[in-house]
PDB file of N, CA and C in Angstrom:
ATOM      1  N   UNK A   1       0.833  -1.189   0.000  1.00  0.00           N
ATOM      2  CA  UNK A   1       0.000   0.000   0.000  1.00  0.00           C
ATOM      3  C   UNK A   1       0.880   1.256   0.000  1.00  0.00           C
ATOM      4  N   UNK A   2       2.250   1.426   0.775  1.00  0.00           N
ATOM      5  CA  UNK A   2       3.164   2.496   0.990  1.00  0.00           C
ATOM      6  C   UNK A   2       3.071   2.965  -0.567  1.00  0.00           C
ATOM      7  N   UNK A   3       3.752   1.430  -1.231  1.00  0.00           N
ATOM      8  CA  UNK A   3       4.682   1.610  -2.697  1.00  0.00           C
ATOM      9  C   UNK A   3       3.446   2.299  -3.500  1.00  0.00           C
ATOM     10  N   UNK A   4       2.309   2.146  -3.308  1.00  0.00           N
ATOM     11  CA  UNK A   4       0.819   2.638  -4.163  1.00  0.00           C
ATOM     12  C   UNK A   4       1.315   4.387  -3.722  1.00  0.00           C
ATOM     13  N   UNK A   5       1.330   4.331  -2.819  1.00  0.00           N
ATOM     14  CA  UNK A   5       1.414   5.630  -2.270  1.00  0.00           C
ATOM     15  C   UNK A   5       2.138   6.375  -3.177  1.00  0.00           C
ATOM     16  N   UNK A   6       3.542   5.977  -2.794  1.00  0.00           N
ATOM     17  CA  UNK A   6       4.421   6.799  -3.074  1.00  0.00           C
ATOM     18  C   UNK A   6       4.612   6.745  -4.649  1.00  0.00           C
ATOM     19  N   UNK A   7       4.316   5.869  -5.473  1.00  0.00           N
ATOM     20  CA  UNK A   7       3.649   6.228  -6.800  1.00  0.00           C
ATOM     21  C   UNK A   7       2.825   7.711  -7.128  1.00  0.00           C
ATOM     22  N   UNK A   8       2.248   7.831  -6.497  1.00  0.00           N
ATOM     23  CA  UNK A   8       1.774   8.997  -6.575  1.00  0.00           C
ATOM     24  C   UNK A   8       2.095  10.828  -5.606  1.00  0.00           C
ATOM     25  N   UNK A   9       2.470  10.505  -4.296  1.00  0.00           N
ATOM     26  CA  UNK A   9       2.841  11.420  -3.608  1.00  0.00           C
ATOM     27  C   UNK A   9       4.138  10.778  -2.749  1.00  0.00           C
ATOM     28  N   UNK A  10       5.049  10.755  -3.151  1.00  0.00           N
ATOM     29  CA  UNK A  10       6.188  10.093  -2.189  1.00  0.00           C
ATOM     30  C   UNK A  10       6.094  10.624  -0.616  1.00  0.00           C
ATOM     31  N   UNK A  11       5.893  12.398  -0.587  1.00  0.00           N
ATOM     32  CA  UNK A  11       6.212  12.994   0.547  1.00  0.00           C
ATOM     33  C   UNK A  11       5.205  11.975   1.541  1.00  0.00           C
ATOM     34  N   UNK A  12       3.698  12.019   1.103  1.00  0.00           N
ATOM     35  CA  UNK A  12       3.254  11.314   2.022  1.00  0.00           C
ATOM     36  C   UNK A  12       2.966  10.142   2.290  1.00  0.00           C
ATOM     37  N   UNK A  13       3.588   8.935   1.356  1.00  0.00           N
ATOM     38  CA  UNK A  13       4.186   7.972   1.601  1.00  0.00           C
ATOM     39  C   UNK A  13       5.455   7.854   2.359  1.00  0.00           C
ATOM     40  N   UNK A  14       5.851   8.315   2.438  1.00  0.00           N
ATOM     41  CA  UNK A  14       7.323   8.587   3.064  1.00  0.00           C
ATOM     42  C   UNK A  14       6.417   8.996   5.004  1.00  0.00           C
ATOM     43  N   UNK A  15       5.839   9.760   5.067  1.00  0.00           N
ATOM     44  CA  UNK A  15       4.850  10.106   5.970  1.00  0.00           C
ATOM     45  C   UNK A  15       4.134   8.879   6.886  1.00  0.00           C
ATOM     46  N   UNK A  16       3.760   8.389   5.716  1.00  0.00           N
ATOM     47  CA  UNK A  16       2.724   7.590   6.373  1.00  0.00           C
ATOM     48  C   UNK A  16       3.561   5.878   7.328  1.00  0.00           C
ATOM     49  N   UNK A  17       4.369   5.574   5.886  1.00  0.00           N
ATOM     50  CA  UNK A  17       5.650   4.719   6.401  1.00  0.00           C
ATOM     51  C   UNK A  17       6.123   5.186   7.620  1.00  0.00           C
ATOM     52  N   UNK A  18       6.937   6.379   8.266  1.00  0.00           N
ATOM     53  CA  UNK A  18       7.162   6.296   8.938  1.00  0.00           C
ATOM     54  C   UNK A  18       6.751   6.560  10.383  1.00  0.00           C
ATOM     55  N   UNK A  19       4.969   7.593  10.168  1.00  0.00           N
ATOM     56  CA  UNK A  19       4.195   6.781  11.332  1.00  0.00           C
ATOM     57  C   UNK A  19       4.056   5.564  11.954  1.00  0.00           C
ATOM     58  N   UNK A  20       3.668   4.452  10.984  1.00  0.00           N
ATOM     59  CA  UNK A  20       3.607   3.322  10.777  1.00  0.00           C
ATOM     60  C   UNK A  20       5.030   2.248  11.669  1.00  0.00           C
ATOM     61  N   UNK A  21       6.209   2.961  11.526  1.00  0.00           N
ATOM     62  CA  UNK A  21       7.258   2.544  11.645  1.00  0.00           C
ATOM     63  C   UNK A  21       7.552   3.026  12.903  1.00  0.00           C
ATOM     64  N   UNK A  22       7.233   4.009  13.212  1.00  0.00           N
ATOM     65  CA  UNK A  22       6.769   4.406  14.873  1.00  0.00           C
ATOM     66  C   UNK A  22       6.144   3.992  15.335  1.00  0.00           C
ATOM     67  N   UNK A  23       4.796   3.725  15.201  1.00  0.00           N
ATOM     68  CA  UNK A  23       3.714   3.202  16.123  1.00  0.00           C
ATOM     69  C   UNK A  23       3.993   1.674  16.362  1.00  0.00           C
ATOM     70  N   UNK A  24       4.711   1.108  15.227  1.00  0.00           N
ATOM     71  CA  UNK A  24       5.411  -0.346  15.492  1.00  0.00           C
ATOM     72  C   UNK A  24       6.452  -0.470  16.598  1.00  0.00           C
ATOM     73  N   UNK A  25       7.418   0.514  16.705  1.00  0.00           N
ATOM     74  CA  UNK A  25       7.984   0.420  17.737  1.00  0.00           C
ATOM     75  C   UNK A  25       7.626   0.777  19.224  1.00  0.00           C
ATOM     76  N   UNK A  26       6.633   1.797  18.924  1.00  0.00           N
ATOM     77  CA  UNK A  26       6.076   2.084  20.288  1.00  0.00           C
ATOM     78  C   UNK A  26       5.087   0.854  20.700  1.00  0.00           C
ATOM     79  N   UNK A  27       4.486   0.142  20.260  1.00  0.00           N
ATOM     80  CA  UNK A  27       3.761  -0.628  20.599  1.00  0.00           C
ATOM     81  C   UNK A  27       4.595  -2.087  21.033  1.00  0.00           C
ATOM     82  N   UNK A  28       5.650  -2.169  20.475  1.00  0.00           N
ATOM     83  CA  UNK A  28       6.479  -3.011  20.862  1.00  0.00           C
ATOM     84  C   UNK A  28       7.242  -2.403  22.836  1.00  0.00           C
ATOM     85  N   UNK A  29       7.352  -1.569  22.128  1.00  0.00           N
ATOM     86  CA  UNK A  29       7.845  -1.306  23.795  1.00  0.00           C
ATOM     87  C   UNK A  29       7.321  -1.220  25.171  1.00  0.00           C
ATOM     88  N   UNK A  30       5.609  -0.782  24.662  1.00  0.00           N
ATOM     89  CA  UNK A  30       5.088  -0.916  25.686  1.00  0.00           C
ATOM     90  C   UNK A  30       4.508  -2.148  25.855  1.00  0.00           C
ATOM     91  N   UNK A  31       4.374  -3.001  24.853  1.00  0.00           N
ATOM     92  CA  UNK A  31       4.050  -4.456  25.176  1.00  0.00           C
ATOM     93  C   UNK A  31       5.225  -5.359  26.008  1.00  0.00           C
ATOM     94  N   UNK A  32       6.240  -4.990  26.013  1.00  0.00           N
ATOM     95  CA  UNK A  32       7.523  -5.534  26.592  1.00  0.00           C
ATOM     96  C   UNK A  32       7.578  -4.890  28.038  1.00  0.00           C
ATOM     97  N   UNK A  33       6.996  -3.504  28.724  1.00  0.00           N
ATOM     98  CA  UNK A  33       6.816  -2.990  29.758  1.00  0.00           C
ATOM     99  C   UNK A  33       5.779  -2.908  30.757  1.00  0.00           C
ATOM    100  N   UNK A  34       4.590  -3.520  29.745  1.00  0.00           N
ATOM    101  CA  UNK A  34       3.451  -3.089  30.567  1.00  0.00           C
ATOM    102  C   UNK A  34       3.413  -4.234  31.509  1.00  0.00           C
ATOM    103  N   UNK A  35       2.539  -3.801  33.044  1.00  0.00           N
ATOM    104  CA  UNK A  35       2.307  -4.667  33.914  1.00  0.00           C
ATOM    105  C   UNK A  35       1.129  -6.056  33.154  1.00  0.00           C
ATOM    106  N   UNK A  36       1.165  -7.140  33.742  1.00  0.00           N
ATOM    107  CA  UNK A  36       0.118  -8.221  33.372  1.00  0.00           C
ATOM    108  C   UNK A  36      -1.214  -7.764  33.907  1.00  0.00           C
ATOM    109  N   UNK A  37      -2.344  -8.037  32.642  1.00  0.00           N
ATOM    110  CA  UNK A  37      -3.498  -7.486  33.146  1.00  0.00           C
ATOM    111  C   UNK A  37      -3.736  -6.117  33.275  1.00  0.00           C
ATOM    112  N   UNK A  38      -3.209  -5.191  32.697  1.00  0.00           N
ATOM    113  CA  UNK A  38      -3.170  -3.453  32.383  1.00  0.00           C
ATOM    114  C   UNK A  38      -3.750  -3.575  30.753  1.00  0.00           C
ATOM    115  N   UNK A  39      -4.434  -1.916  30.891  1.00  0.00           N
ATOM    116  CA  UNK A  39      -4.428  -1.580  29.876  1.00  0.00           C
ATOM    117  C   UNK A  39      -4.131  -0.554  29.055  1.00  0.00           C
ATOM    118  N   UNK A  40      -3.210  -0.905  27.802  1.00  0.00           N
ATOM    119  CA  UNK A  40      -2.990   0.451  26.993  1.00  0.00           C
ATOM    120  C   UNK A  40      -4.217   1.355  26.341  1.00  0.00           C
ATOM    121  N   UNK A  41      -4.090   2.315  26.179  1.00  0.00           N
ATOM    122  CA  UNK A  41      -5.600   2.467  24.969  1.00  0.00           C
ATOM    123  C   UNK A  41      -4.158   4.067  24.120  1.00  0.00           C
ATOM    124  N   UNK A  42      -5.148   3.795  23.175  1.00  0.00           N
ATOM    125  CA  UNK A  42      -5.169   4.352  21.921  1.00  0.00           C
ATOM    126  C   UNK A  42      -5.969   5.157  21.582  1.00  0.00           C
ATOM    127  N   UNK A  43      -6.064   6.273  21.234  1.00  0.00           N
ATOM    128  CA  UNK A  43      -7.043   7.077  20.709  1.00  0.00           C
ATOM    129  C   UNK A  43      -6.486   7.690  19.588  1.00  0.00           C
ATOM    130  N   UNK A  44      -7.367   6.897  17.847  1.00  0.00           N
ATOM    131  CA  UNK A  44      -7.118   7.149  16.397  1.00  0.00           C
ATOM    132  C   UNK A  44      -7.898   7.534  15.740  1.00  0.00           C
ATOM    133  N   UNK A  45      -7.636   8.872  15.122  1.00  0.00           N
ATOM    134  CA  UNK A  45      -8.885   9.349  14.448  1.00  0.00           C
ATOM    135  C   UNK A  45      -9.321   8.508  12.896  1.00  0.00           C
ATOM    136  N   UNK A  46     -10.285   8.424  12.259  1.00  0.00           N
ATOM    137  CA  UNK A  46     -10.407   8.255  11.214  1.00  0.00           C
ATOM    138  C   UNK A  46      -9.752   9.069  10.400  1.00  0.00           C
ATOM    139  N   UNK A  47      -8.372   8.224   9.614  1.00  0.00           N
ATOM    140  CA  UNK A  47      -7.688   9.085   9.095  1.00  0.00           C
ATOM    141  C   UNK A  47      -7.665   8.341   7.353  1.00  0.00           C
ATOM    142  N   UNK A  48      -7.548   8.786   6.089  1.00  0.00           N
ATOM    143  CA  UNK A  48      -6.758   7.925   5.052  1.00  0.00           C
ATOM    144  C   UNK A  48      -5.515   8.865   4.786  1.00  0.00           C
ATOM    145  N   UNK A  49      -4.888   7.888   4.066  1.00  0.00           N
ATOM    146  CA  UNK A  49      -4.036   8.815   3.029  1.00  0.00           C
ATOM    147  C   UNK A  49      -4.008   8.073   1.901  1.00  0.00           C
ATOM    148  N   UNK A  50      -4.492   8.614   0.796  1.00  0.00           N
ATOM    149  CA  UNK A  50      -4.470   8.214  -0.463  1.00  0.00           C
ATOM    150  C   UNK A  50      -5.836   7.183  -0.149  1.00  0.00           C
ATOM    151  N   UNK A  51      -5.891   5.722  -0.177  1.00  0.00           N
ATOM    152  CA  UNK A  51      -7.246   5.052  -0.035  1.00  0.00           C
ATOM    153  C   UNK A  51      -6.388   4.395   1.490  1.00  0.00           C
ATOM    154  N   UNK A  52      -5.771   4.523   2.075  1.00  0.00           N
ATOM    155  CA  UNK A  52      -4.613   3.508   3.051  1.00  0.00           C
ATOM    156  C   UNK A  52      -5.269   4.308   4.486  1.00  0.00           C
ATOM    157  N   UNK A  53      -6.318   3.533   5.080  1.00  0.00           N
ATOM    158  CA  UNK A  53      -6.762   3.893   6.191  1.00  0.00           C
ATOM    159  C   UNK A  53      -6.035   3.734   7.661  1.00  0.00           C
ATOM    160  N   UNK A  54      -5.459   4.437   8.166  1.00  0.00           N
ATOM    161  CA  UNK A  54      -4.488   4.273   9.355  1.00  0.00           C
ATOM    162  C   UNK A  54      -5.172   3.664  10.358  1.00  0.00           C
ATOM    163  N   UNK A  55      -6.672   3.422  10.982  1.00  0.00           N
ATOM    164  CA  UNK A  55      -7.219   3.458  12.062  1.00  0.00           C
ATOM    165  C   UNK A  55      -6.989   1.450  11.896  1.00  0.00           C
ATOM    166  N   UNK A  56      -7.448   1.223  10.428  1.00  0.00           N
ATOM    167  CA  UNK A  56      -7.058  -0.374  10.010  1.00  0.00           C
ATOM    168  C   UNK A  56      -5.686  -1.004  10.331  1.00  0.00           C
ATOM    169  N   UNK A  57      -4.860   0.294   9.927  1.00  0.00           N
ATOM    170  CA  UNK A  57      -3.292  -0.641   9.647  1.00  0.00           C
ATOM    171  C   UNK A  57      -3.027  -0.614  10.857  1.00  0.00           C
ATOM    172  N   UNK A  58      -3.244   0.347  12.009  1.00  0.00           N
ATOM    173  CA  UNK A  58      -2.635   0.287  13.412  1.00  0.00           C
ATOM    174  C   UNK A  58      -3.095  -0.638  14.172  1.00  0.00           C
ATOM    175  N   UNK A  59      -4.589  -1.136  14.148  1.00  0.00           N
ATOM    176  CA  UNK A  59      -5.237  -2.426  14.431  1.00  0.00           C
ATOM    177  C   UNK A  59      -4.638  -3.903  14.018  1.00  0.00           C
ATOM    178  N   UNK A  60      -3.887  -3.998  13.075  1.00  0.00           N
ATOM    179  CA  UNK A  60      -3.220  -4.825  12.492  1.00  0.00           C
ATOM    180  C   UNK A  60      -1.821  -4.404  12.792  1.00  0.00           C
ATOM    181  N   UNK A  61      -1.311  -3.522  13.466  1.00  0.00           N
ATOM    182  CA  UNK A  61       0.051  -3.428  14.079  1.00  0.00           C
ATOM    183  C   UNK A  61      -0.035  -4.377  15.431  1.00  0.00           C
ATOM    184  N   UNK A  62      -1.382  -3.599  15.848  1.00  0.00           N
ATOM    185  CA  UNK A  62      -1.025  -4.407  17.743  1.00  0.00           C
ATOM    186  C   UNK A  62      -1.352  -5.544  17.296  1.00  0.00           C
ATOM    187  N   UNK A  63      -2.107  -6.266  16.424  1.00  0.00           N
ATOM    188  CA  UNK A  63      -2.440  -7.620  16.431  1.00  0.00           C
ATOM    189  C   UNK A  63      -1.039  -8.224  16.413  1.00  0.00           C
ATOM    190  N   UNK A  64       0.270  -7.550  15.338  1.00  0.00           N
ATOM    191  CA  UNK A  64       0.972  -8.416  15.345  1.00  0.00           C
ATOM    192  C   UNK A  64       2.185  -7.981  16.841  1.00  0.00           C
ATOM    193  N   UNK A  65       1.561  -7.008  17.398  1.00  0.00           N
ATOM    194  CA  UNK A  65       2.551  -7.017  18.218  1.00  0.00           C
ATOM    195  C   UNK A  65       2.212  -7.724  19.678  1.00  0.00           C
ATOM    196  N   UNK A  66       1.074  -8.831  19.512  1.00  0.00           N
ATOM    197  CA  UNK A  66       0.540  -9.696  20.363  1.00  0.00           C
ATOM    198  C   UNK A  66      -0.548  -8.672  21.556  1.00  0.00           C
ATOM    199  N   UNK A  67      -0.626  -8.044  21.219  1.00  0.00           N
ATOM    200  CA  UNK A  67      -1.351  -7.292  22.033  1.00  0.00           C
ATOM    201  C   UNK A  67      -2.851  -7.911  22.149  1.00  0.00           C
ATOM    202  N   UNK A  68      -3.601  -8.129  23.154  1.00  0.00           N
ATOM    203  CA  UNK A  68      -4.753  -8.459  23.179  1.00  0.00           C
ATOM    204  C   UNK A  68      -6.259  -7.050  23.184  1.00  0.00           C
ATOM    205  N   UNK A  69      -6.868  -7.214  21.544  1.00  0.00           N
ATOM    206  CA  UNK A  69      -7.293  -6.246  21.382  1.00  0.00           C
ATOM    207  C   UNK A  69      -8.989  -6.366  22.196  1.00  0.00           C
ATOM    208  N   UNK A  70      -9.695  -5.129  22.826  1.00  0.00           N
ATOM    209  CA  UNK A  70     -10.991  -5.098  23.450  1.00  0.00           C
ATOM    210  C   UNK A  70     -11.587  -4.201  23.030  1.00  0.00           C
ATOM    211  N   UNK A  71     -12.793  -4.131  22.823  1.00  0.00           N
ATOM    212  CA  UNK A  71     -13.562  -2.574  22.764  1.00  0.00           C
ATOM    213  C   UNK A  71     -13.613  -2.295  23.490  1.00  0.00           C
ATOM    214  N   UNK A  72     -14.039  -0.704  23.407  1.00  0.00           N
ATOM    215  CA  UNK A  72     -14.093   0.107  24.583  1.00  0.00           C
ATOM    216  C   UNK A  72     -14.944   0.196  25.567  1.00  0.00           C
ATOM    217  N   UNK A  73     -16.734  -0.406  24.389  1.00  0.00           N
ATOM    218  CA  UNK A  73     -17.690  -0.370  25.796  1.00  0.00           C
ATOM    219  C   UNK A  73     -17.348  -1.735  26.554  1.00  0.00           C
ATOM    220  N   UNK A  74     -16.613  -3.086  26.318  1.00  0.00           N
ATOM    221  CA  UNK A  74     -16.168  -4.242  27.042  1.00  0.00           C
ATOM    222  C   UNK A  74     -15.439  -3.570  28.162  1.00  0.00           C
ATOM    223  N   UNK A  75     -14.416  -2.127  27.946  1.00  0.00           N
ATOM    224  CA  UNK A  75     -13.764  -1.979  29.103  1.00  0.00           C
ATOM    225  C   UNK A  75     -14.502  -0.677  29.965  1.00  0.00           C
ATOM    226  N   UNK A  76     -15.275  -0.072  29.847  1.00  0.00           N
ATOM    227  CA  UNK A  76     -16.277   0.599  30.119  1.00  0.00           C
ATOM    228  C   UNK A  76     -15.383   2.259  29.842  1.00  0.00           C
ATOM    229  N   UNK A  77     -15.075   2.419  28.856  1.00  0.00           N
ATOM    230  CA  UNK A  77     -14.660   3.653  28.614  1.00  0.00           C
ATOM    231  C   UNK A  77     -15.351   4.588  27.811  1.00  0.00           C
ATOM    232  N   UNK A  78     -16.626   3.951  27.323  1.00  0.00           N
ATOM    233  CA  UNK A  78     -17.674   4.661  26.117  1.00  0.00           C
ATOM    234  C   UNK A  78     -18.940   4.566  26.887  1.00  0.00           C
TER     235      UNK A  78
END
């Protein structure tokens, strides 16, 4: 999806990659720190760039960064 990107606007392919490439590491770190049974939360706006929806790909970051995902009214925050 980046390479689609940057076909057409590199700057914000280049952008979006390296959100992406951040939020991977931050999510790695706090999965390696957090206490057992805590919870992180996230707050992502509905964002695209180009058709490449961020609120999707970051959902599919924590999945792979083992994170166990919940909604919000399950944790009573809505």
């Amino acid at each position: 999806m980046i390479a689609r990107i940057f076909r057409k606007d590199p700057r914000r392919a280049y952008i979006a990659y390296k959100y992406f490439l951040d939020m991977k590491d931050n999510l790695k770190e706090v999965h390696r720190v957090l206490k057992k049974d805590r919870h992180y939360v996230i707050v992502v706006g509905n964002n695209r760039i180009q058709k490449l929806k961020n609120n999707y790909e970051l959902l599919r970051r924590c999945k792979e960064s083992e994170f166990v995902l919940s909604e919000c009214k399950k944790l009573g925050l809505i």
